[in-house]
N, C-alpha and C. Protein backbone atom coordinates (compact mmCIF):
# COMPACT_ATOMS: atom_id res chain seq x y z
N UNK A 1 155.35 80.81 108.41
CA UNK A 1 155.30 81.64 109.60
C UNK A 1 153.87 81.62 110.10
N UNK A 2 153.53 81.56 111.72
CA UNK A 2 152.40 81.20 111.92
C UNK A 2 151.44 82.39 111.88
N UNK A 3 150.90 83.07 112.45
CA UNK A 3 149.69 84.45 112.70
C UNK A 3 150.47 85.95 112.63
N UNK A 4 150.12 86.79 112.03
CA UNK A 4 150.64 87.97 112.05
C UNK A 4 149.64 88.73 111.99
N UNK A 5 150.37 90.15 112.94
CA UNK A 5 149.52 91.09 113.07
C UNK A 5 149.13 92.30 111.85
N UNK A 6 147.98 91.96 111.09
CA UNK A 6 147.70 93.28 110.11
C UNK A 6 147.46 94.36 110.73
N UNK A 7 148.09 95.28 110.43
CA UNK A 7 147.74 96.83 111.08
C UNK A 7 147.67 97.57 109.46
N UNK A 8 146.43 98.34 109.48
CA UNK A 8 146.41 99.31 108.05
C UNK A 8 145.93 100.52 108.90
N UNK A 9 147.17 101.38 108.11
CA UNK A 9 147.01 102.90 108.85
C UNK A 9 145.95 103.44 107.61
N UNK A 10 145.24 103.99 108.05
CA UNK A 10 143.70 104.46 107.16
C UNK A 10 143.92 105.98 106.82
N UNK A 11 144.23 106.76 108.33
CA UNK A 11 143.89 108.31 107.72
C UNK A 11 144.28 109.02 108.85
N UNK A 12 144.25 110.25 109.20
CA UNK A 12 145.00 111.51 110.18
C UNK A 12 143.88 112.77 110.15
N UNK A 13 143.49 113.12 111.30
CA UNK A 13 143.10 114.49 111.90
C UNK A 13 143.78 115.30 112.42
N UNK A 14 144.83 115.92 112.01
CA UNK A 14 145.56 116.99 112.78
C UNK A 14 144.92 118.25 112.77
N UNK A 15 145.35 118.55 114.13
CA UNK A 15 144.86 120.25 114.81
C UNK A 15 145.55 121.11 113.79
N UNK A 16 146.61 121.06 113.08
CA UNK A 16 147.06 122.03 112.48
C UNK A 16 148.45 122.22 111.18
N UNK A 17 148.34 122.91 111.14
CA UNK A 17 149.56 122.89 109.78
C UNK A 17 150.87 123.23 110.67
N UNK A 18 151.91 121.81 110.46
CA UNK A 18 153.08 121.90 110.75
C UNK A 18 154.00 122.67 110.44
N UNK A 19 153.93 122.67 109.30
CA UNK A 19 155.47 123.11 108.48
C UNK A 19 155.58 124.60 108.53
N UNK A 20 155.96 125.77 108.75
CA UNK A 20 156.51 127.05 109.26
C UNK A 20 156.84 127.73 107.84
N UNK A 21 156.77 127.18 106.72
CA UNK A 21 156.89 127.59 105.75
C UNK A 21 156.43 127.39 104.09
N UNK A 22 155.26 126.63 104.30
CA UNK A 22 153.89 126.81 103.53
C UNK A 22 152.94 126.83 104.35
N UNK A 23 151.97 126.47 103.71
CA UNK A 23 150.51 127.07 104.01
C UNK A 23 149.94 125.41 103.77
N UNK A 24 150.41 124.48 102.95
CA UNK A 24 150.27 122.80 103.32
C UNK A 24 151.12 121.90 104.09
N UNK A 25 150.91 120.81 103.70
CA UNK A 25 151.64 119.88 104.56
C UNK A 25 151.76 118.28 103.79
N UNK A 26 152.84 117.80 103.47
CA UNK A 26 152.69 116.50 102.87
C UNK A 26 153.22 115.66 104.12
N UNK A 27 152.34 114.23 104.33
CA UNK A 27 152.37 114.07 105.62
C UNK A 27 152.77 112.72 105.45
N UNK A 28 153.76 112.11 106.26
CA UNK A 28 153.61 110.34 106.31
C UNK A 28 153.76 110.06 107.47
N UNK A 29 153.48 108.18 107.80
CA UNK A 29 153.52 107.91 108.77
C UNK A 29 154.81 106.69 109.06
N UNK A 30 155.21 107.11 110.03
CA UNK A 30 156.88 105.98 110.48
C UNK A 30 156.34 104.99 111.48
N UNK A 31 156.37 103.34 111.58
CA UNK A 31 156.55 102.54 112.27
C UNK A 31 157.88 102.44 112.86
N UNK A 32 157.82 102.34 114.27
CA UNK A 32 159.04 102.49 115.28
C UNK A 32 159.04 101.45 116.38
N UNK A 33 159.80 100.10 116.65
CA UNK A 33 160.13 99.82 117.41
C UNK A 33 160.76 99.39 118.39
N UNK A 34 160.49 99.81 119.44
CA UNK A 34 161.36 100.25 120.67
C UNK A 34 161.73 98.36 121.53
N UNK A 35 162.78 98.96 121.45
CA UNK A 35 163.07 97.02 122.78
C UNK A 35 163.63 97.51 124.29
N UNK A 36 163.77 96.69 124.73
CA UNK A 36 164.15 96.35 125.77
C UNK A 36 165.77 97.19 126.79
N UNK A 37 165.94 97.29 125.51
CA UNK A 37 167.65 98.21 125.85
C UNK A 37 167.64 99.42 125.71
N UNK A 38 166.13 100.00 125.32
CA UNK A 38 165.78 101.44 124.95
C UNK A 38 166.55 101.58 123.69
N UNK A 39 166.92 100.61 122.82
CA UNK A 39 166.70 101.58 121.43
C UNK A 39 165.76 101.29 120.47
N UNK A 40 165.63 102.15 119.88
CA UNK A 40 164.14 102.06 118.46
C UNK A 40 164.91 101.69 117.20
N UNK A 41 163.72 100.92 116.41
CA UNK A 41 164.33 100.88 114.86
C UNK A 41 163.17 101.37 114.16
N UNK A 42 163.13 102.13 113.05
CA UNK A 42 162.28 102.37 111.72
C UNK A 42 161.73 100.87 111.37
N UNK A 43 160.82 100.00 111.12
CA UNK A 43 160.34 99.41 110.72
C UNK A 43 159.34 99.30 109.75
N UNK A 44 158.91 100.27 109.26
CA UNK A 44 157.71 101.19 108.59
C UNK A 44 157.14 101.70 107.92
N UNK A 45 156.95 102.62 107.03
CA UNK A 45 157.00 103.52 106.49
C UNK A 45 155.68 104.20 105.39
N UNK A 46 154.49 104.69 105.30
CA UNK A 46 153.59 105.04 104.44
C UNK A 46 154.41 105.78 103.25
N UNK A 47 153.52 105.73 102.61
CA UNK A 47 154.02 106.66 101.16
C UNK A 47 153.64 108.00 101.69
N UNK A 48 154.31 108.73 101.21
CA UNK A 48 154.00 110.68 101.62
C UNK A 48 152.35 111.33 101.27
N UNK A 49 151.73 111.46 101.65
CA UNK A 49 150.11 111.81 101.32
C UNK A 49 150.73 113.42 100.98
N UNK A 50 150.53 113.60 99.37
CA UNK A 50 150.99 114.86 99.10
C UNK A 50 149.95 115.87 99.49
N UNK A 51 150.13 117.28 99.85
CA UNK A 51 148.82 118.13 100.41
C UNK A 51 147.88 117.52 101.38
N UNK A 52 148.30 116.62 101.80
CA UNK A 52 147.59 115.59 103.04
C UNK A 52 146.77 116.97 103.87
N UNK A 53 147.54 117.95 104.28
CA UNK A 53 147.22 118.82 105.24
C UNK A 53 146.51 118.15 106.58
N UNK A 54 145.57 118.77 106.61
CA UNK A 54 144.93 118.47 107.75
C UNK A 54 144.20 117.22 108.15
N UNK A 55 143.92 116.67 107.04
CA UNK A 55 143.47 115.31 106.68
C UNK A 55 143.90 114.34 106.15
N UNK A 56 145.26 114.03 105.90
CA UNK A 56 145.77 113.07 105.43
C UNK A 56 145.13 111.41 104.89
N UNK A 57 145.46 110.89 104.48
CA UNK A 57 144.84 109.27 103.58
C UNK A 57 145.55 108.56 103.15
N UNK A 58 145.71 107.08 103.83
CA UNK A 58 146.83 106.22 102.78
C UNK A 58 146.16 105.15 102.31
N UNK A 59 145.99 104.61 103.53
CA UNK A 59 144.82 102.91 103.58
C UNK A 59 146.24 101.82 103.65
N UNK A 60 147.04 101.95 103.99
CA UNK A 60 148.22 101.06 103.54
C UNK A 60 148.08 100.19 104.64
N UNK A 61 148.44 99.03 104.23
CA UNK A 61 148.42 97.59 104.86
C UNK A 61 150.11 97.27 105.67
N UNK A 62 150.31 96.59 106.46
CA UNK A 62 151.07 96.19 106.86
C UNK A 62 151.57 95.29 107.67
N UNK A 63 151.95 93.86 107.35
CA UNK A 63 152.03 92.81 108.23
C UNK A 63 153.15 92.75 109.23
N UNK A 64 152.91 92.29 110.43
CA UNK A 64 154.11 92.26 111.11
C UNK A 64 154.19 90.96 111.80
N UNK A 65 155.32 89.90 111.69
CA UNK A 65 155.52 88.80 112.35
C UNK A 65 155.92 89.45 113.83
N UNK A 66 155.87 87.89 114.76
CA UNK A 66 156.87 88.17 116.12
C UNK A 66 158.04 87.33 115.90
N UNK A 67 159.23 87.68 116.83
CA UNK A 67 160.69 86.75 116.84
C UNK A 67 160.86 87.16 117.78
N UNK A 68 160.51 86.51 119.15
CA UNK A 68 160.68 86.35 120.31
C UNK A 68 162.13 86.50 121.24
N UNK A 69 162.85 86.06 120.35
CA UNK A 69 164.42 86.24 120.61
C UNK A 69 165.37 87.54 120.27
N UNK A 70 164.28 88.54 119.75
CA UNK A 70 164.98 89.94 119.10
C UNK A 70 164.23 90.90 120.19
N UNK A 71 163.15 90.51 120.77
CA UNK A 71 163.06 91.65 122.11
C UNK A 71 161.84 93.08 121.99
N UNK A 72 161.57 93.09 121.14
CA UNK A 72 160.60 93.99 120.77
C UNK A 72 159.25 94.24 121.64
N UNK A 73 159.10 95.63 122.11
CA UNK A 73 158.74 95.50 123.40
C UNK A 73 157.45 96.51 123.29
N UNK A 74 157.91 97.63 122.22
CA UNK A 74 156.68 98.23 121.57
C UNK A 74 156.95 98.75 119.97
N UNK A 75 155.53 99.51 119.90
CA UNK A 75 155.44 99.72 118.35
C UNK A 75 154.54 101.51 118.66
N UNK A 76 155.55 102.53 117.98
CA UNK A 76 155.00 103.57 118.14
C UNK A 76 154.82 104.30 116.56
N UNK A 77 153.83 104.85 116.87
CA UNK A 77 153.17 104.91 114.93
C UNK A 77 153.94 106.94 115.36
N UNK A 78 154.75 107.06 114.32
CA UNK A 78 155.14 109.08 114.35
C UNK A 78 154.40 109.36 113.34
N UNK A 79 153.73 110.16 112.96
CA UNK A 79 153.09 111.25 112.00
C UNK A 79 154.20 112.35 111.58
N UNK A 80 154.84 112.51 110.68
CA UNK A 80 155.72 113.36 109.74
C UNK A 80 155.15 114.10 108.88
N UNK A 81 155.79 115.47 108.75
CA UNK A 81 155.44 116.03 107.68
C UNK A 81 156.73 116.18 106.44
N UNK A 82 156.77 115.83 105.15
CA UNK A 82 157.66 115.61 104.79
C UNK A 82 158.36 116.83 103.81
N UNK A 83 159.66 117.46 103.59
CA UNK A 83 160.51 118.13 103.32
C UNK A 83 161.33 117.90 102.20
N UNK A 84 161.57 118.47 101.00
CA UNK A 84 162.58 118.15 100.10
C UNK A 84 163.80 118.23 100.31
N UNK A 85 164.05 119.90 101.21
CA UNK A 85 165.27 119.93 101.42
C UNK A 85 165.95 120.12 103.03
N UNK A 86 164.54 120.23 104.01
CA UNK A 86 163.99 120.49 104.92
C UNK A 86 164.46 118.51 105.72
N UNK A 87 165.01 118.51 107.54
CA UNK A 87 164.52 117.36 108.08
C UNK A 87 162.85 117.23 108.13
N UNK A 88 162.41 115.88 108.12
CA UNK A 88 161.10 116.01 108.44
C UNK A 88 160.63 116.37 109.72
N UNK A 89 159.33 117.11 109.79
CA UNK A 89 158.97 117.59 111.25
C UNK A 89 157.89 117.05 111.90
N UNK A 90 158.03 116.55 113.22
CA UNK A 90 157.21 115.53 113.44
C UNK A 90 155.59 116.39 114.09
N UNK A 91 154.69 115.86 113.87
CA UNK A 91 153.34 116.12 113.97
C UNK A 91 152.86 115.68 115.32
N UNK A 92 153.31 114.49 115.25
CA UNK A 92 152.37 113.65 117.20
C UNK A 92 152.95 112.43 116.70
N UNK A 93 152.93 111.53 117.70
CA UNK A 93 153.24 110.27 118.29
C UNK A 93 152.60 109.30 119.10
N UNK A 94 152.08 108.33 119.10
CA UNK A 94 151.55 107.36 119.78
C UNK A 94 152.85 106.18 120.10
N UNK A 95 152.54 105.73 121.14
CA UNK A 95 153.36 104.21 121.40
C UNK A 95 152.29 103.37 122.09
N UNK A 96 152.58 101.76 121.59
CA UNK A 96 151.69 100.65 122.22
C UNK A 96 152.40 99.75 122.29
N UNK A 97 152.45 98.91 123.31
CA UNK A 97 153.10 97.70 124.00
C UNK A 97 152.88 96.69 122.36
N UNK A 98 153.64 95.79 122.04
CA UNK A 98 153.42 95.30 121.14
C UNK A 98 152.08 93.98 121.62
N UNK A 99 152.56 93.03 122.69
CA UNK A 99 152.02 92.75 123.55
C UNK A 99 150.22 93.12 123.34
N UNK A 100 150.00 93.99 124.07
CA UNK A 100 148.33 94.55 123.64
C UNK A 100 147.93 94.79 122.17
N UNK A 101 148.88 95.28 121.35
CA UNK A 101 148.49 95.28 120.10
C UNK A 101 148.30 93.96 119.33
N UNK A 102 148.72 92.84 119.70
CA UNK A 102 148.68 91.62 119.62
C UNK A 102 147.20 91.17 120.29
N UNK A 103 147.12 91.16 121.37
CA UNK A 103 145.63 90.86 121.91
C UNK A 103 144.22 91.20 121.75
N UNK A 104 144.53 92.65 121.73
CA UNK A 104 143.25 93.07 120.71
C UNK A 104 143.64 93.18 119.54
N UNK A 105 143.97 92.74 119.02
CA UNK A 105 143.26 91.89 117.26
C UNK A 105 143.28 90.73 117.77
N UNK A 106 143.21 89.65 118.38
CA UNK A 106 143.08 88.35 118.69
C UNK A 106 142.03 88.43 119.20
N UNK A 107 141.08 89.46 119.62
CA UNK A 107 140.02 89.25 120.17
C UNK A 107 138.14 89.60 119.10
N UNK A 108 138.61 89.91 118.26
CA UNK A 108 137.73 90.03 117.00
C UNK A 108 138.03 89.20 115.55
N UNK A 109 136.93 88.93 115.19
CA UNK A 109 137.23 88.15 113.90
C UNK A 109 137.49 89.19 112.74
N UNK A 110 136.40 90.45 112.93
CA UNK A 110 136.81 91.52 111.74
C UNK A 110 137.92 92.91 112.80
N UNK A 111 138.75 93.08 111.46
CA UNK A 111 139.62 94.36 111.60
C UNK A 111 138.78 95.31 112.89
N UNK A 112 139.67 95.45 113.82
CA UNK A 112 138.96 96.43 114.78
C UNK A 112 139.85 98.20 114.41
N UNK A 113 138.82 98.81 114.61
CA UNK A 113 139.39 100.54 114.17
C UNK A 113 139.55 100.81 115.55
N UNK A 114 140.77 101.35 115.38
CA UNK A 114 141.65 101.70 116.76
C UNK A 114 141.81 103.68 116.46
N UNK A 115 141.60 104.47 117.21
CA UNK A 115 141.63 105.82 117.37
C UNK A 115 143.07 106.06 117.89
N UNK A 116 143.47 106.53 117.70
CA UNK A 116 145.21 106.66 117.82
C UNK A 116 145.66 108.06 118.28
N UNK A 117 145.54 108.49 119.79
CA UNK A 117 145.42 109.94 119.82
C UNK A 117 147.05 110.00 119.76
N UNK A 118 147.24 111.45 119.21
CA UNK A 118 148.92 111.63 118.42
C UNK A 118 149.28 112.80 119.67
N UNK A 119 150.33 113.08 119.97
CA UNK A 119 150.71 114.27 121.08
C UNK A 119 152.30 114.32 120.74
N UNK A 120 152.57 115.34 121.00
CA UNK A 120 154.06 116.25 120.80
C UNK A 120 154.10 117.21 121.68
N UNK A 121 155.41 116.90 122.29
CA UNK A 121 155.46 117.77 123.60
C UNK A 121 154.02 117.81 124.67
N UNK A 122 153.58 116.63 124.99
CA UNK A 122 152.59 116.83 126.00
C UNK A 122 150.87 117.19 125.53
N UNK A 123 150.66 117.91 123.84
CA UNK A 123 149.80 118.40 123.36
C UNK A 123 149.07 117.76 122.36
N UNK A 124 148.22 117.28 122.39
CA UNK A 124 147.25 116.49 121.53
C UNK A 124 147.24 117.14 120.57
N UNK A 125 147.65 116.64 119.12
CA UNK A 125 147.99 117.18 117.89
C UNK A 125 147.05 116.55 116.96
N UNK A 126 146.72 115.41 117.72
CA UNK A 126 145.26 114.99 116.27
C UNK A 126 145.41 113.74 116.67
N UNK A 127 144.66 112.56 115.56
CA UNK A 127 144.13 111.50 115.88
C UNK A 127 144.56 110.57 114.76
N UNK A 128 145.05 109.25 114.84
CA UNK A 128 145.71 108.52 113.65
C UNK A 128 144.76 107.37 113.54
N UNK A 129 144.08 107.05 112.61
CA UNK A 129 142.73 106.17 112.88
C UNK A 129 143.86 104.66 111.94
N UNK A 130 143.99 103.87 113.05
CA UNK A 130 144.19 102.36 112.38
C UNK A 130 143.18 101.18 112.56
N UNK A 131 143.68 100.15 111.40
CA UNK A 131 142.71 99.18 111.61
C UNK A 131 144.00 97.82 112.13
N UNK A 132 143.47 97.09 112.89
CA UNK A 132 144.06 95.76 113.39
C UNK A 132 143.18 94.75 113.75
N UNK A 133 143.81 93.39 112.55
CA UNK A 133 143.36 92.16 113.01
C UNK A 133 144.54 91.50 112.60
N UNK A 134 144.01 90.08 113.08
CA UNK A 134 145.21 89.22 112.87
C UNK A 134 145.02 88.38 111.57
N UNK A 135 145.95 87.94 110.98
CA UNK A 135 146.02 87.35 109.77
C UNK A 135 146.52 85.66 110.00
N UNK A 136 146.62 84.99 109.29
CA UNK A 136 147.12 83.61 109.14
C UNK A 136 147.86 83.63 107.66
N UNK A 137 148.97 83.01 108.02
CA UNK A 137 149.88 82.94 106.63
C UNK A 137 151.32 83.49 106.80
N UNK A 138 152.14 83.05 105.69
CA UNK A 138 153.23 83.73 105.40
C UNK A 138 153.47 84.63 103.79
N UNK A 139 154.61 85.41 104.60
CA UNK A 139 155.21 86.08 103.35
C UNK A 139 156.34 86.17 102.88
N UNK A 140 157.16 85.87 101.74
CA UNK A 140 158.06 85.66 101.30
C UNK A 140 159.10 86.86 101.62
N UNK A 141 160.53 86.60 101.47
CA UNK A 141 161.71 87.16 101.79
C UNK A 141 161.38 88.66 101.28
N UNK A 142 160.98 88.13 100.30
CA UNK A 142 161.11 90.01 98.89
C UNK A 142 160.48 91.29 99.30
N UNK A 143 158.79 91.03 100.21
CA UNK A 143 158.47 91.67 100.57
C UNK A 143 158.61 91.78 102.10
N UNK A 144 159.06 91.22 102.80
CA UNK A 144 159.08 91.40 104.13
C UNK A 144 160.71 91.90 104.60
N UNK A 145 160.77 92.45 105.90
CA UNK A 145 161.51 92.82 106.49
C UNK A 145 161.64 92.83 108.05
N UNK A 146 163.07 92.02 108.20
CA UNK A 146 162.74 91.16 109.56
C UNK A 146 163.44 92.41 110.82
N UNK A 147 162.83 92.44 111.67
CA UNK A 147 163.43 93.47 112.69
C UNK A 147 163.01 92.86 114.76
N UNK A 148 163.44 93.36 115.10
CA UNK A 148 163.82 93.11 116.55
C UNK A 148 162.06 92.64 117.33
N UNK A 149 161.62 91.70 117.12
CA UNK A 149 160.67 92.03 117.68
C UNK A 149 159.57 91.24 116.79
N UNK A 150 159.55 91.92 115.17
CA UNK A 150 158.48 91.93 114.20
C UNK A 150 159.20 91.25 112.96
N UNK A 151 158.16 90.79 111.92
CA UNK A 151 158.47 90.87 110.47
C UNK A 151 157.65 92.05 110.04
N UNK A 152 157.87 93.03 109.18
CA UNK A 152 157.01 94.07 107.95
C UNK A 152 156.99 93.66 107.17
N UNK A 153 155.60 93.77 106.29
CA UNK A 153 155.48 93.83 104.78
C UNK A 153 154.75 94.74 104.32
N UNK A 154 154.84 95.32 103.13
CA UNK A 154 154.02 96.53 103.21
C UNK A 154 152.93 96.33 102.05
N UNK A 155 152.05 96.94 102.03
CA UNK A 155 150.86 96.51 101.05
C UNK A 155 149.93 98.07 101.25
N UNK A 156 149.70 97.79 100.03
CA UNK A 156 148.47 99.16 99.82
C UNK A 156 146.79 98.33 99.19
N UNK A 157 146.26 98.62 100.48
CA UNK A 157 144.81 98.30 100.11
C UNK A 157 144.41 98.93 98.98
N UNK A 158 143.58 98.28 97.44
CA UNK A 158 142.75 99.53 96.65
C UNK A 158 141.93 97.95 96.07
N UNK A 159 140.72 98.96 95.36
CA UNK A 159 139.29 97.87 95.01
C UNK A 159 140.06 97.26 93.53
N UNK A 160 140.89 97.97 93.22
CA UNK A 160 141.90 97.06 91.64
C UNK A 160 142.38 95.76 92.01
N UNK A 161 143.73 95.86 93.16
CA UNK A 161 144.47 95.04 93.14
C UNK A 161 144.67 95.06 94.75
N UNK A 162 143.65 94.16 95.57
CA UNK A 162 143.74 94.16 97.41
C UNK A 162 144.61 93.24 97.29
N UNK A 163 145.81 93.99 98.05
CA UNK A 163 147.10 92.99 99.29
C UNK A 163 148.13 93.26 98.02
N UNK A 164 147.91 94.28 97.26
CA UNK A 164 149.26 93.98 96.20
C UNK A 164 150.54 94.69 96.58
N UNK A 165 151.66 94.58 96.56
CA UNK A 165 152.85 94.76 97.39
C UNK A 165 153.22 96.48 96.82
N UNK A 166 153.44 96.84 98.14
CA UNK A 166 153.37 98.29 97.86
C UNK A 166 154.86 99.12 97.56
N UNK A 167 155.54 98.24 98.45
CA UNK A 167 157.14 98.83 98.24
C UNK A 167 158.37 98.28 98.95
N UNK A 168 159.41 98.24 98.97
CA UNK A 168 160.29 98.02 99.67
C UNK A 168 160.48 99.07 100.62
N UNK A 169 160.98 98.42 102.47
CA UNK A 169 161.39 99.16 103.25
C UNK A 169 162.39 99.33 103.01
N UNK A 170 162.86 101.16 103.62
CA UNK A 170 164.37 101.46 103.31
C UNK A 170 164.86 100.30 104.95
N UNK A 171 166.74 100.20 104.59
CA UNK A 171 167.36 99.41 105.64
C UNK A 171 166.77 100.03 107.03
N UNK A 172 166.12 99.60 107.96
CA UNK A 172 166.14 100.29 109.32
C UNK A 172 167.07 100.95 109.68
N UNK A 173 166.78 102.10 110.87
CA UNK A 173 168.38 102.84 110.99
C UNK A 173 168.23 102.56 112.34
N UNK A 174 168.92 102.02 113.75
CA UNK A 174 168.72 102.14 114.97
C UNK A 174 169.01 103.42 115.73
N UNK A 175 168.40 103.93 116.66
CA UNK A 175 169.01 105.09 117.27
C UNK A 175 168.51 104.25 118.91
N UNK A 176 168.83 105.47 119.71
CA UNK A 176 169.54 104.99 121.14
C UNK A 176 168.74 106.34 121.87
N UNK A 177 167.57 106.28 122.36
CA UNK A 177 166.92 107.41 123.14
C UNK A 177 165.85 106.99 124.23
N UNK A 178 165.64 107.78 125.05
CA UNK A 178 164.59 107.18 126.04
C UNK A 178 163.16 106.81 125.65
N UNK A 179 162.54 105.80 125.97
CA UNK A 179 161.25 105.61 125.61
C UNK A 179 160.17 106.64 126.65
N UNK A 180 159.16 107.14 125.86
CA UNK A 180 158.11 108.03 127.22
C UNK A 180 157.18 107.52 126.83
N UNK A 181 156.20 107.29 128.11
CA UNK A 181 154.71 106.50 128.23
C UNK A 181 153.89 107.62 127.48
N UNK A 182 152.75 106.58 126.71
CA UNK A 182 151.84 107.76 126.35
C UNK A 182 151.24 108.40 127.32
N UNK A 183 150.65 109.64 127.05
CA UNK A 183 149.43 110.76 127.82
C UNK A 183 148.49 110.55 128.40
């Protein structure tokens, strides 16, 4: 497979504590993308930053191929706070043309840090700091996961073991809702 886009989600500034019924917040982040027919797929997924609260931390890596013939039109990063018995409740949202997210990392040789302002309902909820460059290479069936648009693979950056495979994505689930421009 020829160039893929690395995106590593690094870390989270939120304005505030989500959840309505502690006093923390365990927080993750969902890759989402949206095509052409207006529906989204899960593509994604960080590990849960337990007590993340207000500051959340993952560093997690994530490759994504293109497949031109599946339509993928953007890529919107959700911020979650996560629930045992509770749905998860969402924090803020960003969306980016896949398109531009592709171009700038093609335009630097090192990882560029991208500021990621997050909003819910209209209100700036905090800031999702990613890194994106482009990579050269492929990745095998086991860790990747092919979707409308992209390939995923997931990887957790650490100074032990850099690019070592972090987990399997659950199956994508599609849903069917309107896309809204960012703020």
């Amino acid at each position: 497979i020829g160039k893929q886009l690395d995106i590593t989600i690094v870390d989270a500034q939120l304005k505030r504590i989500f959840d309505s019924l502690k006093n923390n917040q365990d927080v993750f982040v969902q890759m989402v993308c949206g095509y052409a027919d207006g529906s989204q797929l899960v593509v994604g997924r960080t590990e849960v930053c337990k007590n993340g609260n207000l500051n959340p931390r993952w560093s997690e890596r994530f490759l994504c191929g293109r497949d031109q013939g599946r339509g993928g039109r953007t890529l919107m990063f959700q911020v979650h706070i996560d629930h045992l018995f509770r749905t998860p409740v969402l924090c803020g949202e960003a969306e980016f043309g896949l398109d531009n997210l592709w171009t700038r990392a093609s335009t630097g040789a090192q990882p560029q840090k991208v500021p990621v302002p997050l909003f819910k309902k209209g209100e700036q909820t905090g800031i999702l700091t990613i890194l994106i460059a482009m990579q050269a290479g492929s990745f095998g069936p086991s860790t990747s996961r092919s979707f409308a648009g992209t390939e995923v693979a997931g990887y957790k950056s650490s100074p032990s073991a850099p690019g070592a495979p972090l987990h399997s994505f659950q199956q994508p689930q599609p849903s069917h809702y309107q896309q809204h421009p960012l703020q």
